[in-house]
N, C-alpha and C. Protein backbone atom coordinates (compact mmCIF):
# COMPACT_ATOMS: atom_id res chain seq x y z
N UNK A 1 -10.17 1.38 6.70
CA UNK A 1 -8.91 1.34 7.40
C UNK A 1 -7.78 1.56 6.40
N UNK A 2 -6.77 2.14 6.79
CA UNK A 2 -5.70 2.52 6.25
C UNK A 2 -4.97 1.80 6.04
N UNK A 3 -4.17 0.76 4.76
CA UNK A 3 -3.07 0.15 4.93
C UNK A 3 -1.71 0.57 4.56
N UNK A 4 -0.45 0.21 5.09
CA UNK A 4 0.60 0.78 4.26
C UNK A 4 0.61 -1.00 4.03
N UNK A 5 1.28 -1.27 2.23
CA UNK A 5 1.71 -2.04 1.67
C UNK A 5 2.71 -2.02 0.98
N UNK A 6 4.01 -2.65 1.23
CA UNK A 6 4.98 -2.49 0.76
C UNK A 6 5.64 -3.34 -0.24
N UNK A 7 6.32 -3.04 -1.37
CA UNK A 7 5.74 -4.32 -2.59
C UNK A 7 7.66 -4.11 -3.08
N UNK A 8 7.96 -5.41 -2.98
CA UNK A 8 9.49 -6.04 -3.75
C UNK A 8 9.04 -6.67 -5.01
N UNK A 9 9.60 -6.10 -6.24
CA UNK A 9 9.60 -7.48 -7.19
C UNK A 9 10.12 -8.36 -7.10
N UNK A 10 9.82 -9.89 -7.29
CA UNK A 10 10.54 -10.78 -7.56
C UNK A 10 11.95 -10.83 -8.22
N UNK A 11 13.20 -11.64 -7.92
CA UNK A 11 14.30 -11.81 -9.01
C UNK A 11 13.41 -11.80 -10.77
N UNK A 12 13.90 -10.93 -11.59
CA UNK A 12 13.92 -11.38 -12.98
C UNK A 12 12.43 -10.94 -13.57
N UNK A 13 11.80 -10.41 -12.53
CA UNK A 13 10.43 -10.10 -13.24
C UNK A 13 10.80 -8.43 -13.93
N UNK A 14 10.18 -8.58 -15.07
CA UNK A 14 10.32 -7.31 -16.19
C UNK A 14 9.26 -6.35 -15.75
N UNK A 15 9.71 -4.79 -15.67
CA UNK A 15 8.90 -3.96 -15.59
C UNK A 15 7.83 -3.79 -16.63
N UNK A 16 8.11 -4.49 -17.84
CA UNK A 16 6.76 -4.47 -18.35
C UNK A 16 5.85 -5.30 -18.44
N UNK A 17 6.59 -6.16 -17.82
CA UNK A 17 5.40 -7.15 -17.39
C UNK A 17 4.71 -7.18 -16.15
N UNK A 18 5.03 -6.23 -15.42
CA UNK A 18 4.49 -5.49 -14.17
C UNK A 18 3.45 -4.32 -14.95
N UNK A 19 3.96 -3.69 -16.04
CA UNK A 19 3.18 -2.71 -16.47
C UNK A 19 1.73 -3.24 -17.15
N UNK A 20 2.12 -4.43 -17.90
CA UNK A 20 1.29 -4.86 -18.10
C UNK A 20 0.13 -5.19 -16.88
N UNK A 21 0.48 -6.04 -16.63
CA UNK A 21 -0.82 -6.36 -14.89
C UNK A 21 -1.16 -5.21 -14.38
N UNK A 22 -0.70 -3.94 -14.24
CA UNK A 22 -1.52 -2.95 -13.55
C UNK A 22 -2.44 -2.63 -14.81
N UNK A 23 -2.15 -2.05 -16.00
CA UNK A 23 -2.99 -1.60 -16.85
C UNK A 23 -3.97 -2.81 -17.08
N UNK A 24 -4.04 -4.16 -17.43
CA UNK A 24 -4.59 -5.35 -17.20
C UNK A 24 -6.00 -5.29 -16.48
N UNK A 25 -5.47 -4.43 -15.02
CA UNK A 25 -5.66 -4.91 -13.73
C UNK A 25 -7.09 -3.70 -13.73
N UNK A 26 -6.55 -2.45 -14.28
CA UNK A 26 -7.17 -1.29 -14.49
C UNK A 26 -8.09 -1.15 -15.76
N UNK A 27 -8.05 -1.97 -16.59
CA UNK A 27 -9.26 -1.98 -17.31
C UNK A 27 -10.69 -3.07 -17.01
N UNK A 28 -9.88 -3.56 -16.52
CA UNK A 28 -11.12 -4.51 -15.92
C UNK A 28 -11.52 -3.92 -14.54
N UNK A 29 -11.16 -3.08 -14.02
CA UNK A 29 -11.83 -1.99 -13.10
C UNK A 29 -11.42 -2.92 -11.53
N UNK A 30 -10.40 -3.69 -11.51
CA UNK A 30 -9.82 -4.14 -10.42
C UNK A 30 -8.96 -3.16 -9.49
N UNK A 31 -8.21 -2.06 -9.81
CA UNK A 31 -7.45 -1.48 -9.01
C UNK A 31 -8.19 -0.44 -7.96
N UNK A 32 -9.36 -0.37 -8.24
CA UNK A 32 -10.13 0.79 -7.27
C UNK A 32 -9.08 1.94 -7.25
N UNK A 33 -8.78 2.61 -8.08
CA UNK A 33 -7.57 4.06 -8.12
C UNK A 33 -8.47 5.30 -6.46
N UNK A 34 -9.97 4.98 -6.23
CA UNK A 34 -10.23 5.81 -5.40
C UNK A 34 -10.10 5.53 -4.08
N UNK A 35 -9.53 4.19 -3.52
CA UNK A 35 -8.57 3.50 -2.66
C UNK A 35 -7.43 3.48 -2.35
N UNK A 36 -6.96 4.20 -3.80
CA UNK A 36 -5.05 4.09 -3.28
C UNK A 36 -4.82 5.39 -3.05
N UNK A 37 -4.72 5.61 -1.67
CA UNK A 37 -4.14 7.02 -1.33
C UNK A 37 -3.00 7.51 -1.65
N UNK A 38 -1.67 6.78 -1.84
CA UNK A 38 -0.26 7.19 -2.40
C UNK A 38 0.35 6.19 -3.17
N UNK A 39 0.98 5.83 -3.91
CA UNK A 39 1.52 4.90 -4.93
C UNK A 39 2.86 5.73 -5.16
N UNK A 40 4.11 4.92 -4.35
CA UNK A 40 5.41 5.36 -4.18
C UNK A 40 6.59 4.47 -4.78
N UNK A 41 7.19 4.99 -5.50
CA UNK A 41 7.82 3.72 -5.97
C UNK A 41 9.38 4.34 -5.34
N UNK A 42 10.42 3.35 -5.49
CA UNK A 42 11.65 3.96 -4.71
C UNK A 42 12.75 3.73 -5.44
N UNK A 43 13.68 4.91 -5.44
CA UNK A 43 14.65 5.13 -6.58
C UNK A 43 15.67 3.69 -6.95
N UNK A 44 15.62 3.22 -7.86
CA UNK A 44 16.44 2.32 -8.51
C UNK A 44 14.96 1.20 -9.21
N UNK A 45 13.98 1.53 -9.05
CA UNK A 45 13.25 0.31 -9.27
C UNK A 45 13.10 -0.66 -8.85
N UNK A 46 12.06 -1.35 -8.94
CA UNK A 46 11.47 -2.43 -8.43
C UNK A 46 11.08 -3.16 -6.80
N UNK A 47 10.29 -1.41 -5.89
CA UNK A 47 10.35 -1.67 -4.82
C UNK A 47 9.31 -0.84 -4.70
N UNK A 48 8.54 -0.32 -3.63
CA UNK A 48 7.91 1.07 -3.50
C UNK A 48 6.83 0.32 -2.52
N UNK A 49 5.88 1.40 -1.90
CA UNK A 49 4.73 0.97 -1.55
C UNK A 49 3.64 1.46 -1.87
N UNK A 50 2.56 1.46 -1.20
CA UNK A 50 0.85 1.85 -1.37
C UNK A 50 0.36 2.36 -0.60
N UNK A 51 -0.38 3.46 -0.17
CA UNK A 51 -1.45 3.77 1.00
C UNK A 51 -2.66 3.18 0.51
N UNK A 52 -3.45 2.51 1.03
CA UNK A 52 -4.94 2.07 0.63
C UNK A 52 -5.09 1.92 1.68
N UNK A 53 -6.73 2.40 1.17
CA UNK A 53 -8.06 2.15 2.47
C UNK A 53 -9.22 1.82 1.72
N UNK A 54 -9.32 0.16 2.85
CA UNK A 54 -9.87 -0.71 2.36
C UNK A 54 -10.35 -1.18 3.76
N UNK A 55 -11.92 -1.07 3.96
CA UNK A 55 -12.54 -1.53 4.97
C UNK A 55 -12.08 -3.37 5.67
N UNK A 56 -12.03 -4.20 4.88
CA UNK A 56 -11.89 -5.48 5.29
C UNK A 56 -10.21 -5.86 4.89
N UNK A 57 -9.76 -6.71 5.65
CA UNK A 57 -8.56 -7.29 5.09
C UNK A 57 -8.99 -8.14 4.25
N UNK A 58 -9.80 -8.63 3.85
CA UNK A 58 -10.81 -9.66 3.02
C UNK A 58 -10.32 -8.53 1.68
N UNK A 59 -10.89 -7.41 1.26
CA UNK A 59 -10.71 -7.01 0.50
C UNK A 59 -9.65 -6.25 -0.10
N UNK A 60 -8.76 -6.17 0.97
CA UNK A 60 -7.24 -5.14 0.58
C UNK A 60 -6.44 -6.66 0.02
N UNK A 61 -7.03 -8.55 0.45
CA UNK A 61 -6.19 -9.47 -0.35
C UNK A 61 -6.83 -9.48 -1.62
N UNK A 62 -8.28 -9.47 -1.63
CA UNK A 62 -8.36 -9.11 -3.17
C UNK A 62 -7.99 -8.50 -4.42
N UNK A 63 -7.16 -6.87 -3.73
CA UNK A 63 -6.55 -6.57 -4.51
C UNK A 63 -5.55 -6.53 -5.23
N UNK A 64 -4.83 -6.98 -3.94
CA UNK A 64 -3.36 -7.49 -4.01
C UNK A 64 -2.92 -8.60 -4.42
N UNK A 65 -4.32 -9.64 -4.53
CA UNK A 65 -3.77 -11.13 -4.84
C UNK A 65 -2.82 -11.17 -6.55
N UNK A 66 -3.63 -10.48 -7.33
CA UNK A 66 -3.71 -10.25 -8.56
C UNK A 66 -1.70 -10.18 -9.10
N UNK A 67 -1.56 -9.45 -8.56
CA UNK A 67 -0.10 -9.14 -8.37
C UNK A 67 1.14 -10.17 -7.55
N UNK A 68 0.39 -11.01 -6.54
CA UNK A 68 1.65 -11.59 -6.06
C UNK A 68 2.55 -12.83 -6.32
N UNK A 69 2.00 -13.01 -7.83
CA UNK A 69 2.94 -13.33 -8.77
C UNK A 69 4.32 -12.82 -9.55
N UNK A 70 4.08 -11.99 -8.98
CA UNK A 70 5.32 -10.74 -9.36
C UNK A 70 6.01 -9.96 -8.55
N UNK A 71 4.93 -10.07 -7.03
CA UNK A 71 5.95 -9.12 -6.24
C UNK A 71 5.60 -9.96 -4.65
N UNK A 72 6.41 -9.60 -4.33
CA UNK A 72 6.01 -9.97 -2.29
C UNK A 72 5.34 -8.56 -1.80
N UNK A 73 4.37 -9.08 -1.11
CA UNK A 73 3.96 -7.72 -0.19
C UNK A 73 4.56 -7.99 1.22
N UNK A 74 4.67 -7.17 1.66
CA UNK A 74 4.49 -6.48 3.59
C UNK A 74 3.19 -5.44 3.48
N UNK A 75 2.34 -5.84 4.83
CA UNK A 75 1.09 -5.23 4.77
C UNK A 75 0.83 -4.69 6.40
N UNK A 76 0.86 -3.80 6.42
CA UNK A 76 0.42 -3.00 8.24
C UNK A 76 -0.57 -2.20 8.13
N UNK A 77 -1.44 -2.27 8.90
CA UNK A 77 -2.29 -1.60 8.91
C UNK A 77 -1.75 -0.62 9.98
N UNK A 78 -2.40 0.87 9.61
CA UNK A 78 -1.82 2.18 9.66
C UNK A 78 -2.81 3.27 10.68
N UNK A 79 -2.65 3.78 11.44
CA UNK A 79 -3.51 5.07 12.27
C UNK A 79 -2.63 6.53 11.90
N UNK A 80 -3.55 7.40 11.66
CA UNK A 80 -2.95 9.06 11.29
C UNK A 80 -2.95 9.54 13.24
N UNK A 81 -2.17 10.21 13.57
CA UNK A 81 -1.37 11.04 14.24
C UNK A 81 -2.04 12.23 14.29
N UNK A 82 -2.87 13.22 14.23
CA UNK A 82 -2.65 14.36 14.25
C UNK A 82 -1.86 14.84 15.30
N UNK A 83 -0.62 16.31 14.69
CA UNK A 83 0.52 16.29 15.27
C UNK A 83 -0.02 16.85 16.92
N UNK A 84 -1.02 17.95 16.71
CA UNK A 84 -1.46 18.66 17.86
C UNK A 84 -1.47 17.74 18.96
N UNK A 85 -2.33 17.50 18.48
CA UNK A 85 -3.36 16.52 19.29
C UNK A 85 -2.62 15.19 19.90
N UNK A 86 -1.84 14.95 19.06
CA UNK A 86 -0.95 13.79 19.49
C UNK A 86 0.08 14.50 20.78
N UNK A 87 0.87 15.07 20.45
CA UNK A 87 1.71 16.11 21.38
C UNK A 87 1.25 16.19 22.40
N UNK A 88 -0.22 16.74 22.53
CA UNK A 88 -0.97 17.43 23.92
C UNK A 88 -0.82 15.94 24.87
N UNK A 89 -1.36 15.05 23.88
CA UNK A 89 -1.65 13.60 24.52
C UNK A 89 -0.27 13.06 25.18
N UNK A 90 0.61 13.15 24.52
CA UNK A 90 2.13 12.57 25.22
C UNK A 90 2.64 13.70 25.84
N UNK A 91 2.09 14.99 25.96
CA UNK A 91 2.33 16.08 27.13
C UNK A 91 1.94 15.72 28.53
N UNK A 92 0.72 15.14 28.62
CA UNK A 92 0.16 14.86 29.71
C UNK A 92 0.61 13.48 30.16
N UNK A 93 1.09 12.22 29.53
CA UNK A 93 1.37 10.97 29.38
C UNK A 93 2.48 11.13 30.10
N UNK A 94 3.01 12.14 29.72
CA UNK A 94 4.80 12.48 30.66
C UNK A 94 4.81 13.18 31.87
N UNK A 95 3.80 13.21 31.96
CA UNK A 95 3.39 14.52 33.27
C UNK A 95 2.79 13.71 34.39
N UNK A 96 2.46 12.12 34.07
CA UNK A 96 0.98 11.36 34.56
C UNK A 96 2.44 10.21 35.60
């Protein structure tokens, strides 16, 4: 399943001490990099979110626990749209 996760730093926490915990996080083979579909960060610093897909919510807190010493998450789980297909579907939805 798809999550979007959306991540605030805390007041006063240092980007390198954020840098630190991901690299930390990534040598000990915690970040699963073949899980995170987008890693967005948002202009001014210290905000951004995540695409990951992660079968259990059991395991998308595992990953995240690591970190929420440093940041707050928001977490939604996410469905893709295809545009066609979606369209045709609310073509007929409006028609019904």
């Amino acid at each position: 399943m798809l999550f979007y996760c959306e991540f605030t730093w805390y007041p006063g926490v240092k980007r390198e001490v954020v840098a630190q915990r991901v690299v930390q996080q990534h040598d000990v083979g915690a970040n699963h990099p073949e899980r995170i579909k987008g890693w967005y960060n948002l202009v001014g610093g210290g905000a951004g979110f995540l695409l990951v897909d992660y079968d259990t919510p059991e395991e998308l807190t595992a990953f995240l626990q690591p970190y929420m010493d440093l940041m707050s998450f928001d977490v939604r789980a996410v469905t893709e749209n295809a545009y066609d297909s979606t369209l045709e579907r609310l073509r007929e939805l409006g028609t019904s």
